[in-house]
Protein backbone atom coordinates (compact mmCIF):
# COMPACT_ATOMS: atom_id res chain seq x y z
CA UNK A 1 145.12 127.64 95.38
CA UNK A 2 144.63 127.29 98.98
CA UNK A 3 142.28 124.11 100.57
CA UNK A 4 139.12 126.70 101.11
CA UNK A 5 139.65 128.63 97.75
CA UNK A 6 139.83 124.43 96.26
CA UNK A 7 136.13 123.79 98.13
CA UNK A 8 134.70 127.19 97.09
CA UNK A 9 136.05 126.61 93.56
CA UNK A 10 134.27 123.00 92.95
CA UNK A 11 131.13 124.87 94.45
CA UNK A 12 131.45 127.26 91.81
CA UNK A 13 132.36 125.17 88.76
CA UNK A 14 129.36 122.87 89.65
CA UNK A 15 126.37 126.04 89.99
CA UNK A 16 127.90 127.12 86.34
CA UNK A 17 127.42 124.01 85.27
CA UNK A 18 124.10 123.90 86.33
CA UNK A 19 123.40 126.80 84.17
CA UNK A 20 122.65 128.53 87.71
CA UNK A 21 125.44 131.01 88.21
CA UNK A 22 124.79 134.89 88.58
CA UNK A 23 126.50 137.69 87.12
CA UNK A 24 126.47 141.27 87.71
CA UNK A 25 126.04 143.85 85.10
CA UNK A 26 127.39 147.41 84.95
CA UNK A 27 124.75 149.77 84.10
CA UNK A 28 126.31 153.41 82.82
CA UNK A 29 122.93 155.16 83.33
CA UNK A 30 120.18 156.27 85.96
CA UNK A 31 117.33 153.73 86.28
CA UNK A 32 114.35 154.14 83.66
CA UNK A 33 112.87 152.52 80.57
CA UNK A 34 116.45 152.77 78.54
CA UNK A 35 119.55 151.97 80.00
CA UNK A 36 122.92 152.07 78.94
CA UNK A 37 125.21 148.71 78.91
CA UNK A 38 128.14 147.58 77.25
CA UNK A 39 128.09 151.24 75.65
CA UNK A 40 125.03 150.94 74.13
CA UNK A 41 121.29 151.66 75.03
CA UNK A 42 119.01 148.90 75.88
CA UNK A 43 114.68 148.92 76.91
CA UNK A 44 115.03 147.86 80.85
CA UNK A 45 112.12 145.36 81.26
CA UNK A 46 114.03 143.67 84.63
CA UNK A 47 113.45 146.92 86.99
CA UNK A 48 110.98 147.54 90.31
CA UNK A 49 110.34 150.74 89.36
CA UNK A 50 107.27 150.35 88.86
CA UNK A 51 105.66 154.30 89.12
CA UNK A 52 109.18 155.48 86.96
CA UNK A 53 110.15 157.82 90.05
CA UNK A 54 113.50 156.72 90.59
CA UNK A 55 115.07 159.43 88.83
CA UNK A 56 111.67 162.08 88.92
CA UNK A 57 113.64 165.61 89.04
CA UNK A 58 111.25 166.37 92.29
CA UNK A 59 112.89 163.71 94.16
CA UNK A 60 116.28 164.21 92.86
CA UNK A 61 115.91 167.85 94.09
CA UNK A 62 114.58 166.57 97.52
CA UNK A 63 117.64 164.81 97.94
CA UNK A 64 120.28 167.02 96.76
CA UNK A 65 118.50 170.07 98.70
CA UNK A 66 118.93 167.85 102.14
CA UNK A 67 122.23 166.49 101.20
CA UNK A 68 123.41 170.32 101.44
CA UNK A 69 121.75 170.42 105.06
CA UNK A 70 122.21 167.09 106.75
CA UNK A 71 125.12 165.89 104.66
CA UNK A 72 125.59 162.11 102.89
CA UNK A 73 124.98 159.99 105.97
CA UNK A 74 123.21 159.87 109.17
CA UNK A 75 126.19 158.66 111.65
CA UNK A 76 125.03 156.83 113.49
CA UNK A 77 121.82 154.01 114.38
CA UNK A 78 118.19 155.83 115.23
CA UNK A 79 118.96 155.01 118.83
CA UNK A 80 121.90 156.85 119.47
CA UNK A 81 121.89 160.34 117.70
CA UNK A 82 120.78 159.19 113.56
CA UNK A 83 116.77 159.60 114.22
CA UNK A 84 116.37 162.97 112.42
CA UNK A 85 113.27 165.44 111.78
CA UNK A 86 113.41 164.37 108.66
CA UNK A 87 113.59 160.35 109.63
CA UNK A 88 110.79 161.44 111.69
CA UNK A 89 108.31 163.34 109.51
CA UNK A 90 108.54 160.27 106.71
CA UNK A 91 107.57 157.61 109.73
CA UNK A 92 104.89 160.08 110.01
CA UNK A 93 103.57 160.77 106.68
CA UNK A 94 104.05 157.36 105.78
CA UNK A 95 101.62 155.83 108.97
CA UNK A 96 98.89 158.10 107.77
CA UNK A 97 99.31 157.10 104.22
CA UNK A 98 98.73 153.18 105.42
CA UNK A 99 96.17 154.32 107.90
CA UNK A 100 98.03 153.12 110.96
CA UNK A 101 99.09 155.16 114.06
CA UNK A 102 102.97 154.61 113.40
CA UNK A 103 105.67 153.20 111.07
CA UNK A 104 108.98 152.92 111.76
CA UNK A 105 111.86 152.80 109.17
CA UNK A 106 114.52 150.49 108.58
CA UNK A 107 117.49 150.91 106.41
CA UNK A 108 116.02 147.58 103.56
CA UNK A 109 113.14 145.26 103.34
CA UNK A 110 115.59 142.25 104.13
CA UNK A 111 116.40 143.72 107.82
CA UNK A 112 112.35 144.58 108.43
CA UNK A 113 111.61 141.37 107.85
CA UNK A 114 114.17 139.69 109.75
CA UNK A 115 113.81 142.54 112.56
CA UNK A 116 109.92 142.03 112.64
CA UNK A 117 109.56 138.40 112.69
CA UNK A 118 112.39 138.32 115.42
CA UNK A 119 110.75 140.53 117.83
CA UNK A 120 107.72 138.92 117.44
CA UNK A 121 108.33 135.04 117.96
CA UNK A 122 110.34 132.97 120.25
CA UNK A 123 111.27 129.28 120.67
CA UNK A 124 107.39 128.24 122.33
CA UNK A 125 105.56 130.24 119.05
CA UNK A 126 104.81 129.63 115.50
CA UNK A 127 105.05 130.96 112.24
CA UNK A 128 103.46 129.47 109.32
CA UNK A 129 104.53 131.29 105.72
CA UNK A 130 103.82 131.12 102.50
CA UNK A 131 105.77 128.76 100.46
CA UNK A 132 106.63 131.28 97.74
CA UNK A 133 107.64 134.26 100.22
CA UNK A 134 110.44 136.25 99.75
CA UNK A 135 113.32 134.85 101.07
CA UNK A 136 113.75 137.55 103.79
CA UNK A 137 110.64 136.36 105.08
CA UNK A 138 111.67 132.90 105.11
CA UNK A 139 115.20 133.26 105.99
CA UNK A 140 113.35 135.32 109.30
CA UNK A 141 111.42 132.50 110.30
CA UNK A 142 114.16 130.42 109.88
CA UNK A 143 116.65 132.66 112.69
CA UNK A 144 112.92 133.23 114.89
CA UNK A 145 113.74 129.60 116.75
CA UNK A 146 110.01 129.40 116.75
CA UNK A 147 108.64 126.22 114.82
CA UNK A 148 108.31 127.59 110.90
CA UNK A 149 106.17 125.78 109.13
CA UNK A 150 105.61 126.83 105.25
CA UNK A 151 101.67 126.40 103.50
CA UNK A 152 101.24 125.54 99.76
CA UNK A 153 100.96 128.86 98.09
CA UNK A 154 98.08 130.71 98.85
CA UNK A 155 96.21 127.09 99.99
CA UNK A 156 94.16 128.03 102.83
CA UNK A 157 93.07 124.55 103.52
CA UNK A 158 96.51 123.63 104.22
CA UNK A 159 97.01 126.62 106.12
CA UNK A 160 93.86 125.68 108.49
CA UNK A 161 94.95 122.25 108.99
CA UNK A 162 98.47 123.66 110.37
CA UNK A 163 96.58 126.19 112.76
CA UNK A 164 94.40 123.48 113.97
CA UNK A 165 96.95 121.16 115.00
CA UNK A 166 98.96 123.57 117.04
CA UNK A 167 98.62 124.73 120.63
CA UNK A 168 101.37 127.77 120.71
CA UNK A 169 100.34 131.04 122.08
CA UNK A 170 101.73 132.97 119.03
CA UNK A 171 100.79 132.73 116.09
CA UNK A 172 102.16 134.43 113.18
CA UNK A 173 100.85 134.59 109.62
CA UNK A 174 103.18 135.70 106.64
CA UNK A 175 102.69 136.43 103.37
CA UNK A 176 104.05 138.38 100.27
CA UNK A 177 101.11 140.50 99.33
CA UNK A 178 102.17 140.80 95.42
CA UNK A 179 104.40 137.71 94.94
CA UNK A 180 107.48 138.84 93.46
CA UNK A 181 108.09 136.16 90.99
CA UNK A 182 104.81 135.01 90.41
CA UNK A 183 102.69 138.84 90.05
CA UNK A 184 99.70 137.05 91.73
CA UNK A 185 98.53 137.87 94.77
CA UNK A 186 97.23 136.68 98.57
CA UNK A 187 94.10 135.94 99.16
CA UNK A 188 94.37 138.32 102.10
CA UNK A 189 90.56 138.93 103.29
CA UNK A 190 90.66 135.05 103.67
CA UNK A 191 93.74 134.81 105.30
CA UNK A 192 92.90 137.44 107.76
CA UNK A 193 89.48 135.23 108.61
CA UNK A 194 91.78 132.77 108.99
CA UNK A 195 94.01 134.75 111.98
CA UNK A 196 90.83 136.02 113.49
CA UNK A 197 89.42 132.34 113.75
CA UNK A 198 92.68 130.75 115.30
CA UNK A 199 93.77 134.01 117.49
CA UNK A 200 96.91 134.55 114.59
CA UNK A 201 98.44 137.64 113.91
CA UNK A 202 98.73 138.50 110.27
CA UNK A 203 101.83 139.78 108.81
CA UNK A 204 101.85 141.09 104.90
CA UNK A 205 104.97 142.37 102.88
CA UNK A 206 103.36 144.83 100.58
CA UNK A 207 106.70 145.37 98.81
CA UNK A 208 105.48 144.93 95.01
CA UNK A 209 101.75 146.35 95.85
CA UNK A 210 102.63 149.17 97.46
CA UNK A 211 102.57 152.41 95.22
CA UNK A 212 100.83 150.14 92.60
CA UNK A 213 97.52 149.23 93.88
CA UNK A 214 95.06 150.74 95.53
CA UNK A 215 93.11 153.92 94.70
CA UNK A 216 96.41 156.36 96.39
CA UNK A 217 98.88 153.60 95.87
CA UNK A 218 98.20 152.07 99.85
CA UNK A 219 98.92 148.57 98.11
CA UNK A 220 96.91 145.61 98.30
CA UNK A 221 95.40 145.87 101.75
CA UNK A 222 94.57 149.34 100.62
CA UNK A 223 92.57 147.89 97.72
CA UNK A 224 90.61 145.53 100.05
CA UNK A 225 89.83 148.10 102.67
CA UNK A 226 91.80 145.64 105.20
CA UNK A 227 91.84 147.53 108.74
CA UNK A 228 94.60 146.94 111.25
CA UNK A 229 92.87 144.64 113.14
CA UNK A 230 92.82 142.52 110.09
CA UNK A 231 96.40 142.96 108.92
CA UNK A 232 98.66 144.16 112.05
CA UNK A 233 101.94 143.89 110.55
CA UNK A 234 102.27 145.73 107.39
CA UNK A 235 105.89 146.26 105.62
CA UNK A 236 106.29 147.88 102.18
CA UNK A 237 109.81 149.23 100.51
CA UNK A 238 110.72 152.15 98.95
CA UNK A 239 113.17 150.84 96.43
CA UNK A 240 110.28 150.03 94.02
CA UNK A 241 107.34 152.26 93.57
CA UNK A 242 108.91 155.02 95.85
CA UNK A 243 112.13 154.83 93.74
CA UNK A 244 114.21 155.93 96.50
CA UNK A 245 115.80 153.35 99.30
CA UNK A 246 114.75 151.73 102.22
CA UNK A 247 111.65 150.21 104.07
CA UNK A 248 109.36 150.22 106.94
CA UNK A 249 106.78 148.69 109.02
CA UNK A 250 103.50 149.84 109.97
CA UNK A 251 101.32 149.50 112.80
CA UNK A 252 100.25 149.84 116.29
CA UNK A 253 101.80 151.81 118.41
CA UNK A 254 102.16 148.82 120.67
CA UNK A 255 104.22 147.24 117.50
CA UNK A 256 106.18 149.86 116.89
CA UNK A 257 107.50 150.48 120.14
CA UNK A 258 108.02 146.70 120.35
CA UNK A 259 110.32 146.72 117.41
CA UNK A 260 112.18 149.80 118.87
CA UNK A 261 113.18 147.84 121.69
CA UNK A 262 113.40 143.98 120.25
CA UNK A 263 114.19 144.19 116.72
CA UNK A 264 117.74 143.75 116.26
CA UNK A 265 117.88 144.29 113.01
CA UNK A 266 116.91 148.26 113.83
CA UNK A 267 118.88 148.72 117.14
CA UNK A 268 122.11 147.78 115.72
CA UNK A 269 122.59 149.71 112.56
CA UNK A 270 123.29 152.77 110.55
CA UNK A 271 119.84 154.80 110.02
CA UNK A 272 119.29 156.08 106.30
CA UNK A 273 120.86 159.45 105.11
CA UNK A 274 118.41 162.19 106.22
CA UNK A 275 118.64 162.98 102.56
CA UNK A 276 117.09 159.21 101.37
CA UNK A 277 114.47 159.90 103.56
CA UNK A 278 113.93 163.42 102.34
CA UNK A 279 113.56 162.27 98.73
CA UNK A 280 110.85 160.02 99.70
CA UNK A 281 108.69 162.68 101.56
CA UNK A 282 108.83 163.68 97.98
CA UNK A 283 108.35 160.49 96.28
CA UNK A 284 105.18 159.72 98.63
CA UNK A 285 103.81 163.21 97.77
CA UNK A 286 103.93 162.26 94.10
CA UNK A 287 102.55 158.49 94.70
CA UNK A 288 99.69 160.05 96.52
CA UNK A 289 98.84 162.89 93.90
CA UNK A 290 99.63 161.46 90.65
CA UNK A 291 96.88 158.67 89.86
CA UNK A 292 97.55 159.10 86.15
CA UNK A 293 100.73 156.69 86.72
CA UNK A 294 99.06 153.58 88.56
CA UNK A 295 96.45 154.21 85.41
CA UNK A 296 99.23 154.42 82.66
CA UNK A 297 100.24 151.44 84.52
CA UNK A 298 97.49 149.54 84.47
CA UNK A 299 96.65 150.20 80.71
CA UNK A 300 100.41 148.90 80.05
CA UNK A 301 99.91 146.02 81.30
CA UNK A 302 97.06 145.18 79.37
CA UNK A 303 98.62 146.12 76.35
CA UNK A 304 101.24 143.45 77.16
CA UNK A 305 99.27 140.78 78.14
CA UNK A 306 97.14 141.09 74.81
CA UNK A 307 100.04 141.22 72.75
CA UNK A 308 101.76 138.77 74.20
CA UNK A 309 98.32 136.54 73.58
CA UNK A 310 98.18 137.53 70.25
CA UNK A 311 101.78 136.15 69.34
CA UNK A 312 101.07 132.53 71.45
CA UNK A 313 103.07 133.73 74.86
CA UNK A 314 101.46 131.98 78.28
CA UNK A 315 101.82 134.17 80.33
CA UNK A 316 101.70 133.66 84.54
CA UNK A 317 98.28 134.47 85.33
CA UNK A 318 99.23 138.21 86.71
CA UNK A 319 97.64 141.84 86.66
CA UNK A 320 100.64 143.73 88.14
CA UNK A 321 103.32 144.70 86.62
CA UNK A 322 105.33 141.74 87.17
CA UNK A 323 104.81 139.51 84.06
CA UNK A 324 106.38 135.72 84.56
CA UNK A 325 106.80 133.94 80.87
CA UNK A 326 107.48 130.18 82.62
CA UNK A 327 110.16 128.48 80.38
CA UNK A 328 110.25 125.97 83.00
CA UNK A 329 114.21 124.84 81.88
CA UNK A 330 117.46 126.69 83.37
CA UNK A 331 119.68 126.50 79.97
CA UNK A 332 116.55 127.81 78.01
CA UNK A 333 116.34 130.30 80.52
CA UNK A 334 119.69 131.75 80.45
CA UNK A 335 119.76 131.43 76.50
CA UNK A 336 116.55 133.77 76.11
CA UNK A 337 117.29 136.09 78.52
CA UNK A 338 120.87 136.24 76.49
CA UNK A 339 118.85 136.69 72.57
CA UNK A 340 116.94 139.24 74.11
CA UNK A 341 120.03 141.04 76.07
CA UNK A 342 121.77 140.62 72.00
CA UNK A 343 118.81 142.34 70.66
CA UNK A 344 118.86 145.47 73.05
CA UNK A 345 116.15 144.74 75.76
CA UNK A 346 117.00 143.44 79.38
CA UNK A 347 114.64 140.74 81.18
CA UNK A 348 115.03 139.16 84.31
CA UNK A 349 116.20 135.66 83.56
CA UNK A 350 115.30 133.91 86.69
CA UNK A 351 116.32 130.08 87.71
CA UNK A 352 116.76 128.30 91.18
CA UNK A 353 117.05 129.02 93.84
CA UNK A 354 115.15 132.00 93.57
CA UNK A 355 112.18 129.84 92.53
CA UNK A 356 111.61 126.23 92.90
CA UNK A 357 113.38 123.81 90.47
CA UNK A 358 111.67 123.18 87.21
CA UNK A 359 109.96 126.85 87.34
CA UNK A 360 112.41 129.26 85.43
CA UNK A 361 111.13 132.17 84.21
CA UNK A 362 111.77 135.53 82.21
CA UNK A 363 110.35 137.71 84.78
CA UNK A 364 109.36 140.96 82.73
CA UNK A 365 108.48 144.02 84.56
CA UNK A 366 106.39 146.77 83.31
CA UNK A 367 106.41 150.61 84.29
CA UNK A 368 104.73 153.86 83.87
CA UNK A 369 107.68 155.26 82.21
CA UNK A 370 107.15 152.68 79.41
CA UNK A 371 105.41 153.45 76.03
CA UNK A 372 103.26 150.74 74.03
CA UNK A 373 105.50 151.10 71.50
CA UNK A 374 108.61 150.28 73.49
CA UNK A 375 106.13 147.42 74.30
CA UNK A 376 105.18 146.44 70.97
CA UNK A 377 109.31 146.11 70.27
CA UNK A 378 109.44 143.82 73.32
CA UNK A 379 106.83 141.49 71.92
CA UNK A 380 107.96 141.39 68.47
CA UNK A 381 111.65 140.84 70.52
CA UNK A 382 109.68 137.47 72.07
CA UNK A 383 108.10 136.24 69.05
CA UNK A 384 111.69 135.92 67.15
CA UNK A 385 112.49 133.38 70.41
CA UNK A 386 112.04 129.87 70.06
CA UNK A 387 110.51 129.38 73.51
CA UNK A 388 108.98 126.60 75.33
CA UNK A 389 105.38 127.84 76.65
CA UNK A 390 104.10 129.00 73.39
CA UNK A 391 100.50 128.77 72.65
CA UNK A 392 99.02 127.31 69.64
């Protein structure tokens, strides 16, 4: 074994055992409320799919049908010759759906994130986040070189006391809008008084709201009639609710031409297939019509969170489809998600880092494609566990 294989190897040995290493799985099947693993089927509580459109026949038909134009990839970045009509129609469609004059794509949520907050800030500005952001949001504050600061989640006192005690001439808000291992939400009407009284700009990433709340699925600001003046930097995803690929911000068209030329993260890469894009002209259509989903949805979830109640589960306080059951200890963790992988259902089992020591969670997800009896089989599933957390 070489010297840096030796290093990496020690590094290795000691996350496993920590009870904190990952592994992949192979899933033989298209993403929806069954999947098939190991060759047999399992109930898929651990997906974003939150609407069940991944695999819709609409937007599989969308994309094969622009496959056979525009072929599997776009060739090159949106700069040189990848921006396509069809690129250009969903930047379109998708600033009208958020109610802002533009929206520009990027190719994942990660690189509009880093490509936003990057363009934005320098070394003399400041960004104050969230301490339970997504770690694309943190990681871009991090590379900004402005001074990051992180709040106690969704504390606006300690938010105000770090705008009052700085002087920069940017300011920069950021928060998750539905926090992805948590459910909860920003308090975003506050946060935006917050920015208006301390000349901040507010940035929200609306990737787990987005599709899911709001009366046409605009997200969170969408649901508290926020206008752009109040939230100015928008990004949702399409890999969840949209079921397709990809993300975006929305905005001004100050911001958006602003990205074009700063953000690094969009200059100097690949655009989406014309086809990816194409599928989610058709996945937006369907977000927008079908209300009856985001109301399946919602009754789902209160299904779960009764049941769960009735068999002594404490739940995360949480009314989207993200359901945290805090186990609160890594090996317990890794065991239950195991029992319940054994007795054909798959859960997020989630540990540190992706949440802060001490706070490990089965992070169950919940979707439209779901019935309450494949939700009934869950809880009985969870009652058979011997699980720190349980009620009395």
């Amino acid at each position: 074994m070489s010297s840096m294989d030796a290093i990496l190897q020690a590094a290795l040995d000691q996350r496993r055992a920590e009870h904190l290493y990952r592994s992949r799985v192979n899933i033989a099947s298209g993403c929806g409320p069954t999947l098939q693993v190991d060759g047999r089927a399992v109930l898929n509580f651990c997906s974003n799919d939150y609407l069940g459109l991944a695999c819709h026949v609409d937007i599989r038909r969308a994309l094969q049908q622009a496959a056979d134009q525009y072929g599997t990839g776009s060739g090159a970045s949106h700069l040189i010759s990848g921006h396509s009509v069809v690129h250009q129609a969903l930047e379109e469609q998708l600033a009208e759906f958020t109610g802002r004059p533009r929206a520009l794509l990027f190719s994942t949520g990660y690189m509009a994130n880093l490509g936003a907050i990057n363009a934005l800030l320098g070394r003399r500005d400041l960004i104050l986040q969230d301490q339970l952001n997504h770690a694309s949001l943190l990681d871009g504050g991090r590379l900004s070189q402005a001074d990051f600061q992180r709040y106690k989640h969704n504390d606006l006192e300690h938010l105000q006391q770090r705008l009052e005690h700085s002087s920069a001439s940017r300011k920069l808000i950021v928060t998750d809008g539905v926090f992805s291992m948590d459910g909860d939400v920003a308090p975003l009407q506050q946060l935006s008084q917050r920015a208006a009284a301390y000349d901040a700009w507010l940035m929200v990433d609306d990737a787990h709201g987005l599709g899911v709340l709001g009366a046409t699925g605009g997200g969170l600001v969408e649901q508290l009639n926020l206008s752009i003046e109040q939230v100015p930097v928008l990004m949702g995803t399409l890999g969840k609710s949209f079921g397709t690929f990809g993300a975006f911000i929305a905005g001004s068209e100050a911001l958006i031409e602003t990205l074009i030329q700063f953000s690094r993260s969009y200059i100097y890469t690949t655009a989406l297939p014309p086809a990816i894009a194409a599928a989610t002209l058709a996945s937006l259509k369907l977000v927008r019509e079908e209300n009856w989903r985001r109301e399946k949805l919602t009754h789902l979830i209160g299904h779960f969170r009764r049941g769960a109640a009735q068999i002594g589960m404490l739940l995360a306080p949480s009314d989207t489809p993200i359901q945290p059951l805090l186990i609160n200890n890594d090996r317990a963790v890794m065991e239950a998600g195991q029992q319940l992988r054994d007795a054909g259902f798959m859960v997020g089992a989630i540990r540190p880092p992706t949440v802060p020591a001490g706070t490990g969670r089965l992070r169950i997800t919940l979707s439209a494609e779901h019935s309450e009896q494949q939700i009934d089989q869950l809880i009985d599933a969870l009652d058979q566990l011997n699980l720190p957390g349980r009620g009395q």
